[in-house]
Protein backbone atom coordinates (compact mmCIF):
# COMPACT_ATOMS: atom_id res chain seq x y z
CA UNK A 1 -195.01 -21.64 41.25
CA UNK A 2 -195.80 -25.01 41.46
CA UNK A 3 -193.02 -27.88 42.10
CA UNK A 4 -190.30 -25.76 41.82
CA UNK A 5 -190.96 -24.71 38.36
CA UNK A 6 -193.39 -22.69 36.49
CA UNK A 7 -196.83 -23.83 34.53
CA UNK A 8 -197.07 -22.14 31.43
CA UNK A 9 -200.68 -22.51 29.02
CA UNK A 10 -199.63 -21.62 25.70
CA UNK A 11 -203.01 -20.01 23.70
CA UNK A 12 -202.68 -20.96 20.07
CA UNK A 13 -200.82 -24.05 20.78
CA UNK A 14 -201.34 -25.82 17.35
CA UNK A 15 -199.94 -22.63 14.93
CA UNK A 16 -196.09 -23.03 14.20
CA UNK A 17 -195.22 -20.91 16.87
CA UNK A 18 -197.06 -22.22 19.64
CA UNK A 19 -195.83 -25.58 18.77
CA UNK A 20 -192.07 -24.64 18.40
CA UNK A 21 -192.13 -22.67 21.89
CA UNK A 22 -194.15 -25.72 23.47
CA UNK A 23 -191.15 -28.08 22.36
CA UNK A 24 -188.64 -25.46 23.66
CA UNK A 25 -190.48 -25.34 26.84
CA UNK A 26 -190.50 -29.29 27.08
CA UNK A 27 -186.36 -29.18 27.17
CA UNK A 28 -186.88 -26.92 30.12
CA UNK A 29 -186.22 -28.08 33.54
CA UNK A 30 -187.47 -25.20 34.71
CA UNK A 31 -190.59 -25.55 33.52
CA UNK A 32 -192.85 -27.97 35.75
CA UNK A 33 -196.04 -27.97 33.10
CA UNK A 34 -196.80 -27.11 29.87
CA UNK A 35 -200.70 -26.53 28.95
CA UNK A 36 -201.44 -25.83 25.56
CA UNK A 37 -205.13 -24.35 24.31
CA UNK A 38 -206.32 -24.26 20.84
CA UNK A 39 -209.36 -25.55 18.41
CA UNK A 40 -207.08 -28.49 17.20
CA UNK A 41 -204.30 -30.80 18.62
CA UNK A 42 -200.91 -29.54 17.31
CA UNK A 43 -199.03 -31.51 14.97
CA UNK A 44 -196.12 -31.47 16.58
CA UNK A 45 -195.34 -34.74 18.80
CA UNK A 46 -195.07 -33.34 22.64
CA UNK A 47 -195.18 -35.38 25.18
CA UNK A 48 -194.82 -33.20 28.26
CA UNK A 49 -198.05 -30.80 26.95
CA UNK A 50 -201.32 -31.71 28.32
CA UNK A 51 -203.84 -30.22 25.43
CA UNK A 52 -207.49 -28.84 25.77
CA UNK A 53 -209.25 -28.27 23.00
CA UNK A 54 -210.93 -24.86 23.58
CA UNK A 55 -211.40 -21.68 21.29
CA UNK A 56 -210.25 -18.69 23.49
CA UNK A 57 -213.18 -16.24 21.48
CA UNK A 58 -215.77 -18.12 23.39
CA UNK A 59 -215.84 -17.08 27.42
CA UNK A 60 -215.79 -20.41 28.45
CA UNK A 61 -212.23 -20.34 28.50
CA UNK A 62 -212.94 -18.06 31.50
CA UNK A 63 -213.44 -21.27 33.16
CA UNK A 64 -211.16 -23.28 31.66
CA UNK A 65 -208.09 -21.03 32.34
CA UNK A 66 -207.97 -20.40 36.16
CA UNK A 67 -208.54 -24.43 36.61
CA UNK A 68 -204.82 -24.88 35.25
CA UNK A 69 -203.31 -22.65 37.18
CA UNK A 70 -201.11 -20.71 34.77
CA UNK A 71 -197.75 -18.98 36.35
CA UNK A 72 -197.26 -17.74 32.97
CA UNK A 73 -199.73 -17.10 29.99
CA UNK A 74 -198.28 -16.86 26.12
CA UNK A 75 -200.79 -15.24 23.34
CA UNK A 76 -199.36 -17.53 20.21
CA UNK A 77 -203.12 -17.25 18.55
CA UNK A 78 -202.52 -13.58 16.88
CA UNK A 79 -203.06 -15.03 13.55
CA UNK A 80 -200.84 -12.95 10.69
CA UNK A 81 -202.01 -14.22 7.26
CA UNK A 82 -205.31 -16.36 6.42
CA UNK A 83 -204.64 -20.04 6.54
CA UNK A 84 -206.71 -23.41 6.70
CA UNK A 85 -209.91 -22.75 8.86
CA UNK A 86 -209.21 -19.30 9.27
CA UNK A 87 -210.19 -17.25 6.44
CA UNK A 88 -208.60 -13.33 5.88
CA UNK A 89 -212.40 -12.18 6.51
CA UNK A 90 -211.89 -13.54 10.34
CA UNK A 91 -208.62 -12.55 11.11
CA UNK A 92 -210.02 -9.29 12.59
CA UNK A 93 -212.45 -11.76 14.95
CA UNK A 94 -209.85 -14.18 15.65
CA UNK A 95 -206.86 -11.52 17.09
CA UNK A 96 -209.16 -9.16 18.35
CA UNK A 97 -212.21 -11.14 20.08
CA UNK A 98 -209.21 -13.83 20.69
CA UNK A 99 -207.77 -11.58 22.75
CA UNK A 100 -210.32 -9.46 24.42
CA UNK A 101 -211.82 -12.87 25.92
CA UNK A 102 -208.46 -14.52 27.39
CA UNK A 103 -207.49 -11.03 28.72
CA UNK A 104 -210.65 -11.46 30.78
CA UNK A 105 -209.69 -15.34 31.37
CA UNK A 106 -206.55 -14.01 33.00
CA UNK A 107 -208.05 -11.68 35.35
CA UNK A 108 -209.85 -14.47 37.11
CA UNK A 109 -206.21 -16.56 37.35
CA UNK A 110 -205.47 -16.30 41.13
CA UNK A 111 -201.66 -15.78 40.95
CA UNK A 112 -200.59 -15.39 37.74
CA UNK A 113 -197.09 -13.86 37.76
CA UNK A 114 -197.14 -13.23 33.74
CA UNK A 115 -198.92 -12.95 30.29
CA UNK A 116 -196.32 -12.91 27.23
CA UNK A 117 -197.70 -11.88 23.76
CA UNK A 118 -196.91 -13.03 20.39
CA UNK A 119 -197.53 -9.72 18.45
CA UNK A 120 -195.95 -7.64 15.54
CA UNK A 121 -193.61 -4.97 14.43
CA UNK A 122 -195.96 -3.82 11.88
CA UNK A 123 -197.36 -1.54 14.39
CA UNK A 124 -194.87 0.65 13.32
CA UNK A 125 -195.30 0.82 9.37
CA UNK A 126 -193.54 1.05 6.72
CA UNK A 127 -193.28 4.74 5.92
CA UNK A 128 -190.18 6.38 3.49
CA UNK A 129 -189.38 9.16 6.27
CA UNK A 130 -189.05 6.18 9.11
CA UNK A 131 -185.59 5.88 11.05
CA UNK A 132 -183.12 3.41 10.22
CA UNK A 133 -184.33 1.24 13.29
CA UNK A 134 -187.44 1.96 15.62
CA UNK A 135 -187.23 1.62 19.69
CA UNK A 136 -190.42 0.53 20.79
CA UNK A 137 -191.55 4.16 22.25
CA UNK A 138 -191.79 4.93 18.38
CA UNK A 139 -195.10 3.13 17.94
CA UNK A 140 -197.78 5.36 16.71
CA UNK A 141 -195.54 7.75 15.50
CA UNK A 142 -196.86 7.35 12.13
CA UNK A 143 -200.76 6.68 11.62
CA UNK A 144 -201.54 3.28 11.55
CA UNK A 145 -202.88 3.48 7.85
CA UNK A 146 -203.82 -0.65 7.10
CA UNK A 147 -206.39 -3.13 8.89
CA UNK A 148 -203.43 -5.10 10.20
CA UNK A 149 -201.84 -2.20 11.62
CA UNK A 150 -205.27 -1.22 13.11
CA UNK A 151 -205.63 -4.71 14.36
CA UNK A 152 -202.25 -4.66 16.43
CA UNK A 153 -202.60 -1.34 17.67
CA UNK A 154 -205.96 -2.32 18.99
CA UNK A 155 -204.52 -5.51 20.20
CA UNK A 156 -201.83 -3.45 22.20
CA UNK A 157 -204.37 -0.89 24.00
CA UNK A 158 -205.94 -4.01 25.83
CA UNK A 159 -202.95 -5.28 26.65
CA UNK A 160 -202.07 -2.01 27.89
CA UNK A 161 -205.41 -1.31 29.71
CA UNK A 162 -205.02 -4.93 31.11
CA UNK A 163 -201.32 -4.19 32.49
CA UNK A 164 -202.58 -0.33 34.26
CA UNK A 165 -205.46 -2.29 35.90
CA UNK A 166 -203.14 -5.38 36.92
CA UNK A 167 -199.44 -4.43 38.28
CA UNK A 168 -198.96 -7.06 39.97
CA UNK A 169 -198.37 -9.15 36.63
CA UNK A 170 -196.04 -8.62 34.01
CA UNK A 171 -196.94 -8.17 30.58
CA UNK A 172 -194.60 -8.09 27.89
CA UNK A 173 -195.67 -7.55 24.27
CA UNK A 174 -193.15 -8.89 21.63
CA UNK A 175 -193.05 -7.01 18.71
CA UNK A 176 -191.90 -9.38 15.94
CA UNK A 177 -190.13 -8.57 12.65
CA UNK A 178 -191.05 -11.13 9.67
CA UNK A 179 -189.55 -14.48 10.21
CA UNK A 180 -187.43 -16.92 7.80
CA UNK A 181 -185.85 -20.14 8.16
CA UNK A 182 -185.47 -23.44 6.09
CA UNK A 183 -189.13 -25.25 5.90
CA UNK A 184 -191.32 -21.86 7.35
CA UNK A 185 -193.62 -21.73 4.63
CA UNK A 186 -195.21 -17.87 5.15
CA UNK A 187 -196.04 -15.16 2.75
CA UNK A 188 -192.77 -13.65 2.42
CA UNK A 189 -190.73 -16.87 2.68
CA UNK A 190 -192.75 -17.84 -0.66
CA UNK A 191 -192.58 -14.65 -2.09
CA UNK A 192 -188.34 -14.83 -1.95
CA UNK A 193 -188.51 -18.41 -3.38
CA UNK A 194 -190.12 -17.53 -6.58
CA UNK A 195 -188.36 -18.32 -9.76
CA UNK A 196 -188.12 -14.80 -10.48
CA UNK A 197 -189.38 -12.03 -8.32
CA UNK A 198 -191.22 -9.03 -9.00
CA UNK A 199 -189.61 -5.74 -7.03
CA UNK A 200 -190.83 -2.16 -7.22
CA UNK A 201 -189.02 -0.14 -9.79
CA UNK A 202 -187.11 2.66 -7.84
CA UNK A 203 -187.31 1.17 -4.22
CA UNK A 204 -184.46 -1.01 -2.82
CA UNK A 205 -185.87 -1.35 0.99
CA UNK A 206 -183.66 -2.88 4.12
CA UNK A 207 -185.10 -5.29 5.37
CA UNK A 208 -185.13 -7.41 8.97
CA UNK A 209 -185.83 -11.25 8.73
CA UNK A 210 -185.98 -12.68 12.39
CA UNK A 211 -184.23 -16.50 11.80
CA UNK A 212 -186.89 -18.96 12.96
CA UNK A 213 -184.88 -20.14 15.67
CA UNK A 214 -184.29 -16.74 17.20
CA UNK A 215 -188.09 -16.55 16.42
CA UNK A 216 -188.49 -19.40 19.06
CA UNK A 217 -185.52 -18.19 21.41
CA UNK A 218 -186.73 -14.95 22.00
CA UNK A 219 -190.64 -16.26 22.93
CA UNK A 220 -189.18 -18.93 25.23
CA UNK A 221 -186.50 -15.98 26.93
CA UNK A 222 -189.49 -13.89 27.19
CA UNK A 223 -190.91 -17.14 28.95
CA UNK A 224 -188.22 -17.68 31.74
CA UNK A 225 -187.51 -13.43 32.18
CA UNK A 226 -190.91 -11.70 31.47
CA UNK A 227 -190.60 -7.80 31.44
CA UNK A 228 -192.71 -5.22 31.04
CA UNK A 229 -194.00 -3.44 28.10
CA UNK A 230 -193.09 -4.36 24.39
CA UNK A 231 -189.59 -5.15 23.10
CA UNK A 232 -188.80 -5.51 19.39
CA UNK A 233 -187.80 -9.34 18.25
CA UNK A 234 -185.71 -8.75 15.65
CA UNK A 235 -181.85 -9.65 14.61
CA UNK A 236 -178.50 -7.10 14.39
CA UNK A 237 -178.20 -4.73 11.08
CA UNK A 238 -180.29 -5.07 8.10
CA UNK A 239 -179.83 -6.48 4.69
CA UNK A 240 -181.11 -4.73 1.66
CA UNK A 241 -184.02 -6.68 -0.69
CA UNK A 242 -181.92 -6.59 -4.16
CA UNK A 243 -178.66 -8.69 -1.68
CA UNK A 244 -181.24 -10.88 -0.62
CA UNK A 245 -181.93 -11.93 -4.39
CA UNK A 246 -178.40 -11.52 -5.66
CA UNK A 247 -177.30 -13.97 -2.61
CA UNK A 248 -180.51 -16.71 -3.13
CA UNK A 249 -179.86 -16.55 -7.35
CA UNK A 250 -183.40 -15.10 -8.19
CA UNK A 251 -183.91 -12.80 -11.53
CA UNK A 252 -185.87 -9.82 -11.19
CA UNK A 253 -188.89 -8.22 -12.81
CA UNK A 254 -189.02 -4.60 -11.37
CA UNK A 255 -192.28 -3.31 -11.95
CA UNK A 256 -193.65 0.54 -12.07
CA UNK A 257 -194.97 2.43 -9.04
CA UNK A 258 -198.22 3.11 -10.71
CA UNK A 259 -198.80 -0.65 -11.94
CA UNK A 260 -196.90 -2.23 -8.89
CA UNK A 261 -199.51 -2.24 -6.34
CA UNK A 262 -202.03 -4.26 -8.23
CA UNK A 263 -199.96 -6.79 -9.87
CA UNK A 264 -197.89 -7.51 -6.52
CA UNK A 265 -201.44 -7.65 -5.22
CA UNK A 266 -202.62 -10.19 -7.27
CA UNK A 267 -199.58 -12.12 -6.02
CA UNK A 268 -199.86 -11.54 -2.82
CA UNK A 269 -203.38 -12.99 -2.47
CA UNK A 270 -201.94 -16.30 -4.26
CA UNK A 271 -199.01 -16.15 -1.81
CA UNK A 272 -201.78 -16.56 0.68
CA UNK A 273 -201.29 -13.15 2.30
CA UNK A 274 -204.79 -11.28 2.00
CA UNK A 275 -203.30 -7.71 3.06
CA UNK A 276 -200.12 -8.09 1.05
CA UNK A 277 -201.17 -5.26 -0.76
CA UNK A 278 -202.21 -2.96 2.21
CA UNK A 279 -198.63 -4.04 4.80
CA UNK A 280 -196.36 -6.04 2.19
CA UNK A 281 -196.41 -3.63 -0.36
CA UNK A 282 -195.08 -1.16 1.72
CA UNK A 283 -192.71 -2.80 3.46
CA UNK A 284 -191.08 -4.10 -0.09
CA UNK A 285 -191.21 -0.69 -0.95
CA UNK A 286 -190.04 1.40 2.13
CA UNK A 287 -188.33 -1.44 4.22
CA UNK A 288 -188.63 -1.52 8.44
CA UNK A 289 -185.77 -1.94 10.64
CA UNK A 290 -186.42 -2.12 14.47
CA UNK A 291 -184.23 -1.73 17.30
CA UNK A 292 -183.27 -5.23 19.76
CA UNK A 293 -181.67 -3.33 22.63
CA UNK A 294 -184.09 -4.54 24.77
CA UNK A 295 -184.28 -8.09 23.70
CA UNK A 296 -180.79 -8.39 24.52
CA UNK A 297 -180.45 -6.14 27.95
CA UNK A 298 -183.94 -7.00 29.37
CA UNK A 299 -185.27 -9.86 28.59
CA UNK A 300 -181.33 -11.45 28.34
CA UNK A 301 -181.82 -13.35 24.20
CA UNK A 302 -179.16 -12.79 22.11
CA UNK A 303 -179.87 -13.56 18.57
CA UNK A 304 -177.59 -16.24 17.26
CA UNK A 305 -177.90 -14.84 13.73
CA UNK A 306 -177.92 -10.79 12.12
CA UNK A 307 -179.96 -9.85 9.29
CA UNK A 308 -177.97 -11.41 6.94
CA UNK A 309 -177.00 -14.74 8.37
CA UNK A 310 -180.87 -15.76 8.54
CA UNK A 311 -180.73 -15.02 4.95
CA UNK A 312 -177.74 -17.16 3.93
CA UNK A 313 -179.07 -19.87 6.53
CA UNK A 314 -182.19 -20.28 4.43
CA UNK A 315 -180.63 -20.11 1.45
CA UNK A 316 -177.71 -22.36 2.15
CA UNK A 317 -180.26 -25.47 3.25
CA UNK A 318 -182.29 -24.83 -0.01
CA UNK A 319 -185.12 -23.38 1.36
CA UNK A 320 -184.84 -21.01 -1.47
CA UNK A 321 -184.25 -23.46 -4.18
CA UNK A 322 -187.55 -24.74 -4.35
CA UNK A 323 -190.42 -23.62 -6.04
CA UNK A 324 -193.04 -23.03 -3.21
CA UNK A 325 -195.67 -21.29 -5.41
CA UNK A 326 -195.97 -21.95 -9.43
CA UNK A 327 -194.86 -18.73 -10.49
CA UNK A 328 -195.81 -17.04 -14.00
CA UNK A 329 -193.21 -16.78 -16.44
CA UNK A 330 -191.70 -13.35 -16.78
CA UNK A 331 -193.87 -12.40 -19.72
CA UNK A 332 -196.74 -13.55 -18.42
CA UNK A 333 -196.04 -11.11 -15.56
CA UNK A 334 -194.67 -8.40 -18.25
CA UNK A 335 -197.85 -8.70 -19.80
CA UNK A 336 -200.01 -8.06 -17.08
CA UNK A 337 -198.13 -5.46 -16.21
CA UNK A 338 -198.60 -3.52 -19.32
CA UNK A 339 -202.71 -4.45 -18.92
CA UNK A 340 -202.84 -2.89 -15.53
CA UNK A 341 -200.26 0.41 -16.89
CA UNK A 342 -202.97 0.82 -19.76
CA UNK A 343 -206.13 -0.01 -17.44
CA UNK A 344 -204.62 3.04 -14.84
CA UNK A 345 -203.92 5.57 -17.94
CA UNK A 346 -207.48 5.18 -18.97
CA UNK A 347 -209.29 6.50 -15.60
């Protein structure tokens, strides 16, 4: 450590993430510097980050890395859905080249006590036979059927490789359930706010949304108590999809199994989430629940709201009364939904 405190480089400073934990970290007395490394400045106004504008695919950030002295590295760039600059077509590129080249940055970081990773509990699918919540020795119980998944568990076997061939830092991999909060504009959060929301006929899932906050807290805890291995980010209990519309005031359309995966597929790619079809579909369907024992006993973050608190938090600051996306009306969506129910009887 440097100065009594710890020097942190963020990777993937200038997503939402990055940004958020950056501020956190700035609050921190603890924390003597704050690096941050991405393509573009962040938006966010910090003043105790010192920014380098670097893309961590290309192996000069080999060279860059070791020259700031990181205590602590954090992995914010694992990009989830396509967004401005960053197409769905390189999102494999991005998370997995990403992270292949500052894995080898961080082997050249003469004492480096810690790497922290922003990753995903879609590692564990969405599958109707699942338990009610998954530890994190459960991943790879069930095959890792969509690109996404792929992409994390691929993402996970360097980081494991990179933790066998380096003990002497600790690597923690934080497996995060989907997110909500009031002003996070993802996939999902949109997806909620439309003026009336079409569900899968037969399938009420239970669901985990991670408040944003607690989003932020647990990164930061991981921060300040690295440990190793992955723990699950998520909040207490689980709230089920039809209480999360009866709570925000949203009409349903439920739609047929056999039509459902198209249609919500159409939606899903003008949600902005490219794979909606192949990882949201089945978690609206079967639902995910994940287990936070660790994330409160090991890494010491206890989430300030359960399962359903985020959801009445985003609802109660009107998050969920506005309209986020320009939604069809109902019979425009009934309508396409009888198209795709004749277009499947015909093959």
């Amino acid at each position: 450590m440097a100065g009594g405190g710890r020097r942190v480089v963020i990777a993937g400073v200038s997503s939402h993430w990055g940004s958020e934990l950056a501020r956190a970290l700035e609050r921190d007395p603890g924390i003597s510097q704050i690096a941050g490394v991405d393509t573009a400045p962040p938006e966010a106004d910090l003043e105790r980050m010192e920014f380098i504008e670097a893309d961590i695919r290309n192996p000069v950030i080999s060279r860059i890395l070791p020259g700031l002295e990181p205590d602590v590295v954090v992995h914010c760039g694992i990009v989830w859905y396509p967004e401005t600059g960053k197409p769905a077509r390189a999102l494999h590129d991005i998370n997995v080249i990403g992270t292949l080249q500052l894995l080898a940055a961080c082997e050249k970081c003469d004492g480096l006590e810690a790497v922290v990773a922003r990753g995903s509990a879609a590692i564990y699918g969405s599958e109707a036979a699942a338990p009610s919540f998954f530890t994190e020795d459960m991943a790879r119980r069930y095959p890792l059927k969509t690109r996404f998944q792929r992409d994390i568990g691929e993402l996970e076997g360097y980081f494991d490789n990179f933790s066998r061939r380096h003990p002497e830092i600790t690597c923690t991999m934080l497996r995060y359930q989907p997110e909500i909060g009031p002003g996070l504009d993802q996939p999902l959060v949109r997806y909620l706010s439309l003026p009336v929301v079409p569900t899968q006929l037969g399938f009420d899932p239970r669901l985990q949304f991670l408040h944003a906050d607690d989003a932020t807290g647990a990164l930061a805890a991981a921060v300040r108590n690295p440990v190793r291995g992955a723990v699950n980010a998520a909040p207490d209990g689980t709230i089920s999809l039809t209480r999360i519309l009866r709570l925000a005031g949203r009409p349903t359309l439920p739609i047929p199994h056999p039509v459902a995966g198209p249609l919500l597929s159409r939606v899903g790619k003008q949600l902005g989430a490219a794979d909606l079809y192949n990882d949201g579909i089945r978690l609206l369907r079967y639902g995910r629940g994940c287990d936070n024992t660790r994330l409160k006993r090991d890494v010491g973050y206890e989430p300030r709201y359960d399962s359903e608190g985020a959801v009445r938090d985003f609802i109660a600051k009107g998050a969920a009364g506005r309209r986020l996306f320009p939604s069809p009306h109902p019979g425009a969506l009934s309508q396409r939904a009888a198209r795709a129910e004749r277009v499947g009887g015909l093959r």
